[in-house]
Each structure stands twice: as structure tokens, then as C-alpha cells.
Protein backbone atom coordinates (compact mmCIF):
# COMPACT_ATOMS: atom_id res chain seq x y z
CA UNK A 1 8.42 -1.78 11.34
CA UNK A 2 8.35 -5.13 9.98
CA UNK A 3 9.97 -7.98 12.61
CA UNK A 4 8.72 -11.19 10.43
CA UNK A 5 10.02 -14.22 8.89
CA UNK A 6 10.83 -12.31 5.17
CA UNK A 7 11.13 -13.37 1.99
CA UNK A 8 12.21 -12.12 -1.41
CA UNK A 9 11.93 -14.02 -4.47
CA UNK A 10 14.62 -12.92 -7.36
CA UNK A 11 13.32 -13.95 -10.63
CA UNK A 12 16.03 -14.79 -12.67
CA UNK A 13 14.87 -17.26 -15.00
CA UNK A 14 14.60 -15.08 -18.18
CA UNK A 15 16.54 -15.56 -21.35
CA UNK A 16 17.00 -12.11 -22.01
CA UNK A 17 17.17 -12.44 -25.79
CA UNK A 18 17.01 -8.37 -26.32
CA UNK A 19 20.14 -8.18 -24.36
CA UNK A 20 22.24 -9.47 -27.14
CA UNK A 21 24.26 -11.48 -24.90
CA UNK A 22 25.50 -15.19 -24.73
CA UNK A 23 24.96 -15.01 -21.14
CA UNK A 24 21.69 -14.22 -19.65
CA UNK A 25 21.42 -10.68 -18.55
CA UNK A 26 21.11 -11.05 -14.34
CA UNK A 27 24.79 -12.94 -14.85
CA UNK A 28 26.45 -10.67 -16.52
CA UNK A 29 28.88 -8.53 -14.51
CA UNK A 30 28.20 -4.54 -13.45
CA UNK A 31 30.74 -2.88 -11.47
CA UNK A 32 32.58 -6.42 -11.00
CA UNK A 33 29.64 -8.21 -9.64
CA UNK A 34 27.06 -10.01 -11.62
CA UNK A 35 23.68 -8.78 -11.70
CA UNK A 36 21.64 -10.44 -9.99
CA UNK A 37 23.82 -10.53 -6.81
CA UNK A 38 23.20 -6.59 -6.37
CA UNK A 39 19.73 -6.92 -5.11
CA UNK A 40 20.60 -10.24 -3.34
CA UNK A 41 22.87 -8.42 -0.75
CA UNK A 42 20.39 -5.25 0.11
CA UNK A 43 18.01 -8.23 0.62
CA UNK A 44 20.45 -10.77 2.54
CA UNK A 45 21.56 -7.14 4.82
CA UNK A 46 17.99 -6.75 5.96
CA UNK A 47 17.58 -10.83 6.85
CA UNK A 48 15.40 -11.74 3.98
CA UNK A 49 15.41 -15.23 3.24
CA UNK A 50 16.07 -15.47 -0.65
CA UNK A 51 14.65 -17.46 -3.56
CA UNK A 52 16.73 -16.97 -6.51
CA UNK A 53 14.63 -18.70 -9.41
CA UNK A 54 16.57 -19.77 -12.51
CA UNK A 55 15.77 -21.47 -15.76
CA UNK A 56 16.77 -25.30 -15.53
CA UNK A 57 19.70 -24.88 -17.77
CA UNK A 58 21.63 -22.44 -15.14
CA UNK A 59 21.81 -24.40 -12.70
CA UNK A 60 25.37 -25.07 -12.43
CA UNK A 61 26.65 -22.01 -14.13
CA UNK A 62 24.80 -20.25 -11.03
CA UNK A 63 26.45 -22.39 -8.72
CA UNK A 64 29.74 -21.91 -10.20
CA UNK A 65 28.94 -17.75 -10.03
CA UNK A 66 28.00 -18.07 -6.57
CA UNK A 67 31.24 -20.04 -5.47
CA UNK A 68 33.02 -17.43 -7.70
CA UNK A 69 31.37 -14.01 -6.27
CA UNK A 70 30.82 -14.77 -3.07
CA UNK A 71 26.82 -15.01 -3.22
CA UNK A 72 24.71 -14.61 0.16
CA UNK A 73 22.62 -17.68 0.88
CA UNK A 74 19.78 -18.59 -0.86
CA UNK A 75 17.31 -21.26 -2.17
CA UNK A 76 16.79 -22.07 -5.81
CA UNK A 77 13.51 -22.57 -7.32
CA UNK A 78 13.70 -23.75 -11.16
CA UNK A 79 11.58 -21.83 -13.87
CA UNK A 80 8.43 -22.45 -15.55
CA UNK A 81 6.47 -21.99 -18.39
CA UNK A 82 5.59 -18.42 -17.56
CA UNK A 83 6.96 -16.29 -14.87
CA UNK A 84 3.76 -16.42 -13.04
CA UNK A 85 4.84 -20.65 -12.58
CA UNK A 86 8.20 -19.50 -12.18
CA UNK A 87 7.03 -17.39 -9.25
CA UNK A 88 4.67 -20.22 -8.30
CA UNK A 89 7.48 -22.36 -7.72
CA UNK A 90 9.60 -20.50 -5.85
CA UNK A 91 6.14 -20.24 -3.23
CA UNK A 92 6.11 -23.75 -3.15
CA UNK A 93 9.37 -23.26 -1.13
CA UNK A 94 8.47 -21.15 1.17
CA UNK A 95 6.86 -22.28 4.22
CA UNK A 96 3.41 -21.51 5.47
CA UNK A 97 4.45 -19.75 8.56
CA UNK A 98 5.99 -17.00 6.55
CA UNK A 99 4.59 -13.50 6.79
CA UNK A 100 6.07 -11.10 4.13
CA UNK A 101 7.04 -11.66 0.61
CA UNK A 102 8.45 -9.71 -1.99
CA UNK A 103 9.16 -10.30 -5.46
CA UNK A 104 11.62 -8.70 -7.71
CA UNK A 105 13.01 -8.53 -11.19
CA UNK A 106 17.14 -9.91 -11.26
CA UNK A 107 17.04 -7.24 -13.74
CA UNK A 108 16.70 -4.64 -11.84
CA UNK A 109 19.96 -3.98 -9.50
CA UNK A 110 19.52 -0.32 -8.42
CA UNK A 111 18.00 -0.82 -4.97
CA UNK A 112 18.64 -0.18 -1.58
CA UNK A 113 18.03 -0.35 1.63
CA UNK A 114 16.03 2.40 2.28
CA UNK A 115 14.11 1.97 -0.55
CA UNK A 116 12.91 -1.72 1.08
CA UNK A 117 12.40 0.07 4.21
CA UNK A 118 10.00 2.53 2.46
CA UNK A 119 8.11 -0.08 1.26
CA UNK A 120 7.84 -2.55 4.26
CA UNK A 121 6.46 0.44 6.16
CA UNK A 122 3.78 0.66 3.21
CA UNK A 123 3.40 -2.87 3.83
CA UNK A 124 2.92 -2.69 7.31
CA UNK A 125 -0.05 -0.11 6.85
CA UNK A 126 -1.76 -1.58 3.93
CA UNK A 127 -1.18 -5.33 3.50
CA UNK A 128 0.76 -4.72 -0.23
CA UNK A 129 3.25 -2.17 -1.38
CA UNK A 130 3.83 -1.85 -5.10
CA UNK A 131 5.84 0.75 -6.52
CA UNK A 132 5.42 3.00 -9.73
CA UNK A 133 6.21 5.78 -11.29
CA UNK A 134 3.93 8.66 -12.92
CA UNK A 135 4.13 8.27 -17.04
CA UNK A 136 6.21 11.64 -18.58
CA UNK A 137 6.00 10.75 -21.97
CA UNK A 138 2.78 11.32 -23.91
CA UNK A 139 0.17 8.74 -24.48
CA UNK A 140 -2.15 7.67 -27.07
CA UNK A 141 -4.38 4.31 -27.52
CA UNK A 142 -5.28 2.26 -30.48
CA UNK A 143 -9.04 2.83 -30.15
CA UNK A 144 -12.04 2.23 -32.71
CA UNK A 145 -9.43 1.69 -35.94
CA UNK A 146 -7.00 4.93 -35.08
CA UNK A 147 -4.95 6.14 -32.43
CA UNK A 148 -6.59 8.46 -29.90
CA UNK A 149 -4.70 10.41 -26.89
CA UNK A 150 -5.25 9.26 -23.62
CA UNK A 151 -4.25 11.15 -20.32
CA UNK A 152 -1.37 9.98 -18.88
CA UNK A 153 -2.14 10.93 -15.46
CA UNK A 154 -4.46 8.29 -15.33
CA UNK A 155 -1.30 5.67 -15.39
CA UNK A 156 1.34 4.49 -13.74
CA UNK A 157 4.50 2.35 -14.55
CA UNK A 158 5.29 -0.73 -12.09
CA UNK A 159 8.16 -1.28 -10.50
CA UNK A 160 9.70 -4.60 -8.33
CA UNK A 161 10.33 -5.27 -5.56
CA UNK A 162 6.58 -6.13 -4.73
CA UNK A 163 5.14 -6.71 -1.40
CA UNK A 164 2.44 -8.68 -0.19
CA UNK A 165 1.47 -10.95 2.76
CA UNK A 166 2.91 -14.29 2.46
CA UNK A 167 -0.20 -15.94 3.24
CA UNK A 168 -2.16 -13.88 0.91
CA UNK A 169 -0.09 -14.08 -2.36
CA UNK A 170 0.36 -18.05 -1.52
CA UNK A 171 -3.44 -18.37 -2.05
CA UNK A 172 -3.61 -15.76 -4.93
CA UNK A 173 -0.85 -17.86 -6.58
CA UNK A 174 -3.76 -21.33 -6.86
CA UNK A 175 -5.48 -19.76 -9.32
CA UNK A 176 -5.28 -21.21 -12.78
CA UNK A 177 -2.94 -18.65 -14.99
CA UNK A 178 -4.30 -16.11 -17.42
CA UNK A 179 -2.65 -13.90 -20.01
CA UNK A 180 -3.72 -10.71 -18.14
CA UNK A 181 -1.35 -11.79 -15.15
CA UNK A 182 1.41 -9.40 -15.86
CA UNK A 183 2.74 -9.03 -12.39
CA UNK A 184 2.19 -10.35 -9.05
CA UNK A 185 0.15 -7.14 -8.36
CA UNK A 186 -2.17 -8.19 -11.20
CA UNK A 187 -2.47 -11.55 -9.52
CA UNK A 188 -3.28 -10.50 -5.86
CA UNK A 189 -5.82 -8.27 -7.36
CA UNK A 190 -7.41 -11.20 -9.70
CA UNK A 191 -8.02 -13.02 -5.92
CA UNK A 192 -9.87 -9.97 -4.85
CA UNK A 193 -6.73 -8.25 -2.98
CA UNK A 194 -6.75 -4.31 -3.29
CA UNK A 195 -3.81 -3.12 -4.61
CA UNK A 196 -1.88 -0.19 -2.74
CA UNK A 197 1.05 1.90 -5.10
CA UNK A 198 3.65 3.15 -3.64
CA UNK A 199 6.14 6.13 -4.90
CA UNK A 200 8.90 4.25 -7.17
CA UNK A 201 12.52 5.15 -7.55
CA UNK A 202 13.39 6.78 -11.07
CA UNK A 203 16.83 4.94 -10.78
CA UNK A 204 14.80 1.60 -10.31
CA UNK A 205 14.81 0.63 -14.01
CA UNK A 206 15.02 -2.89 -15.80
CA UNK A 207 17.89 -3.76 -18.16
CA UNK A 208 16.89 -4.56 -21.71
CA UNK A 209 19.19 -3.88 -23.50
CA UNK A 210 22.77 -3.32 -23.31
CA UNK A 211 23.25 0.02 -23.30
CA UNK A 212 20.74 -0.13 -20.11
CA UNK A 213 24.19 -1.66 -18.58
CA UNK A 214 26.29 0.99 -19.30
CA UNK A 215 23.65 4.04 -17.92
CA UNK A 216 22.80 1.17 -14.80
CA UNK A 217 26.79 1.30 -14.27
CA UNK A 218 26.85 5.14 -13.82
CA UNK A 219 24.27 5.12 -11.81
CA UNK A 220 24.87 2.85 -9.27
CA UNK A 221 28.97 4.19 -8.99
CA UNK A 222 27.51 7.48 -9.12
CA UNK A 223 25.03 6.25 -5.74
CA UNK A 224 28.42 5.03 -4.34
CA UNK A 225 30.16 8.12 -4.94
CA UNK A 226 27.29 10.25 -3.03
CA UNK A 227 27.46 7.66 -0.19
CA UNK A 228 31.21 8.11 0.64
């Protein structure tokens, strides 16, 4: 198992427009904490340094959240144009001796820690971990002017927390951006790195919108429930 200086970069910098919300959606509260500090504590319980990257103008309504809540430590990295500069910045923080990094949505709050454990041991073995999930729904492409089924076995939906080798996501991360850089998966991969998925969690899902905070609230005091 993985005994390494450990990182995890929280991106929190969107604006979260969809959400509906005068507040950003990784500060809003669920089950009396705010977002984004969820994922921060399964991360600060299994010593991972933290990057939480924000979008310039939360910078003091962060630190009055952390003050408020209680926050583990962490490092804040400010937002860029696109999340892969938002992402770049936070790497600029982290030192060269590093050896694992992950990366992970704010939005997503359902993790824990056996779930990281799953995937450092994936690490371990393969140099990346990336979760996903098999597609249920039905498929079809727009393909040569009308829309033509496709077999959805042949994808996969991503997941965060991603895991890579500090030093190799570092160097992926001096390329020049591109549109097709949807993930840091997508960007390893651009720098030559083979990608290894890894079995997702169903509960592992983003909030959008907010009803997603309502179903993410039973979930996670449903987890609780199981655990006691």
C-alpha cells in the first residue's frame, strides 16, 4: 500500500450556474457541513496533503467557511481560465518530491475511505487509477446527418478522484491546453500515459442541480446509518 508524500487537489473553482444558487454549489451546506469539506476530511484522515482550488472571488468567503466549519488544513490555489489551468495551478504548488496525486471534483462528496484505498492499490499496480462506471441507459450518436445506435458497452462514465504519479501528471500538465482535455485522464493520456479504469462507486455522483442535493443528502445519512 501506498506510504508516499500524497496529494489531492479539490477543484472548487466552478460557478455552478445550473445549481440555481447564490452560493456556489461545493459551499453550500449537506447534512450541516458544506460541500466541499466532505471529501476534504476522508482525504485529511488518510494524510493527504490538500489543494483546495477556488475562483479568485472566494477567497475570503472560503476563509470565513473554514474558520466557521472547522476545515482540515489545506493550501489554496486560485482558478483559471479552464479547469485544466485551474488544475495547473494548484501543481504549481506542489513540490517536486511528491509521489501521488489525485484530483477530484468539490462536487462530488460521497466518498470514503475505502473507496481511496481501492484506488491507491490500483495505483500502486498500474501507475493511474481512474474510476468509471458501465453506461445503463441506451446510446445513440449523431452520425452522417441522423442519429445511429451505438453499443454502450463500448463506454464508460468517469468518475473523480483520479490518480496518477505526481511526477508524471506534473509533466503531462506543460502541454499547451486543448478543447479535447476533459479530464486529467484525458491529459495524462495526450502525454503518452496509458490510462488504467478502475470500478467506480454508483453513489459517487456530481451535483448539478439541486435536487442532486436532496438525493446526495439521503445517501450519505443513509451510508451513516449502515455504519452505526
Amino acid at each position: 500500500m501506498i506510504k508516499a508524500d500524497k496529494w489531492a487537489v479539490i477543484v472548487a473553482a466552478g460557478r455552478g450556474n445550473r445549481f440555481g444558487s447564490d452560493v456556489p454549489k461545493q459551499f453550500v451546506l449537506l447534512n450541516n457541513k458544506p460541500v466541499l469539506q466532505h471529501s476534504m476530511e476522508v482525504f485529511a484522515s488518510l494524510d493527504y496533503h490538500i489543494v483546495v482550488v477556488i475562483h479568485p472571488d472566494d477567497q475570503l468567503f472560503l476563509t470565513s467557511l473554514s474558520e466557521m466549519y472547522h476545515f482540515p488544513n489545506h493550501h489554496i490555489a486560485l482558478g483559471g481560465k479552464e479547469r485544466f489551468h485551474s488544475v495547473q495551478n494548484a501543481l504549481a504548488l506542489i513540490p517536486d518530491t511528491a509521489e501521488v496525486v489525485l484530483i477530484h471534483d468539490a462536487a462530488r462528496p460521497n466518498i470514503d475511505d475505502s473507496f481511496i484505498l481501492k484506488l491507491e492499490a490500483e495505483l500502486d499496480a498500474y501507475d493511474n487509477a481512474i474510476p468509471a462506471l458501465p453506461v445503463s441507459d441506451s446510446l445513440r450518436k449523431w452520425q452522417d446527418e441522423k442519429w445511429s445506435a451505438v453499443h454502450r458497452d463500448d463506454y464508460r462514465i468517469i468518475q473523480t478522484p483520479q490518480f496518477f504519479r505526481a511526477r508524471a501528471l506534473k509533466k503531462a500538465y506543460q502541454q499547451d491546453y486543448t478543447k479535447a482535455f476533459t479530464d486529467d485522464a484525458s491529459v495524462l493520456e495526450a502525454d503518452g500515459g496509458l490510462i488504467h479504469l478502475v470500478d467506480g462507486r454508483n453513489g459517487n455522483i456530481k451535483i448539478t442541480i439541486a435536487q442532486d442535493l436532496q438525493w446526495m443528502s439521503f445517501l450519505m445519512s443513509n451510508n451513516e446509518e449502515h455504519e452505526n
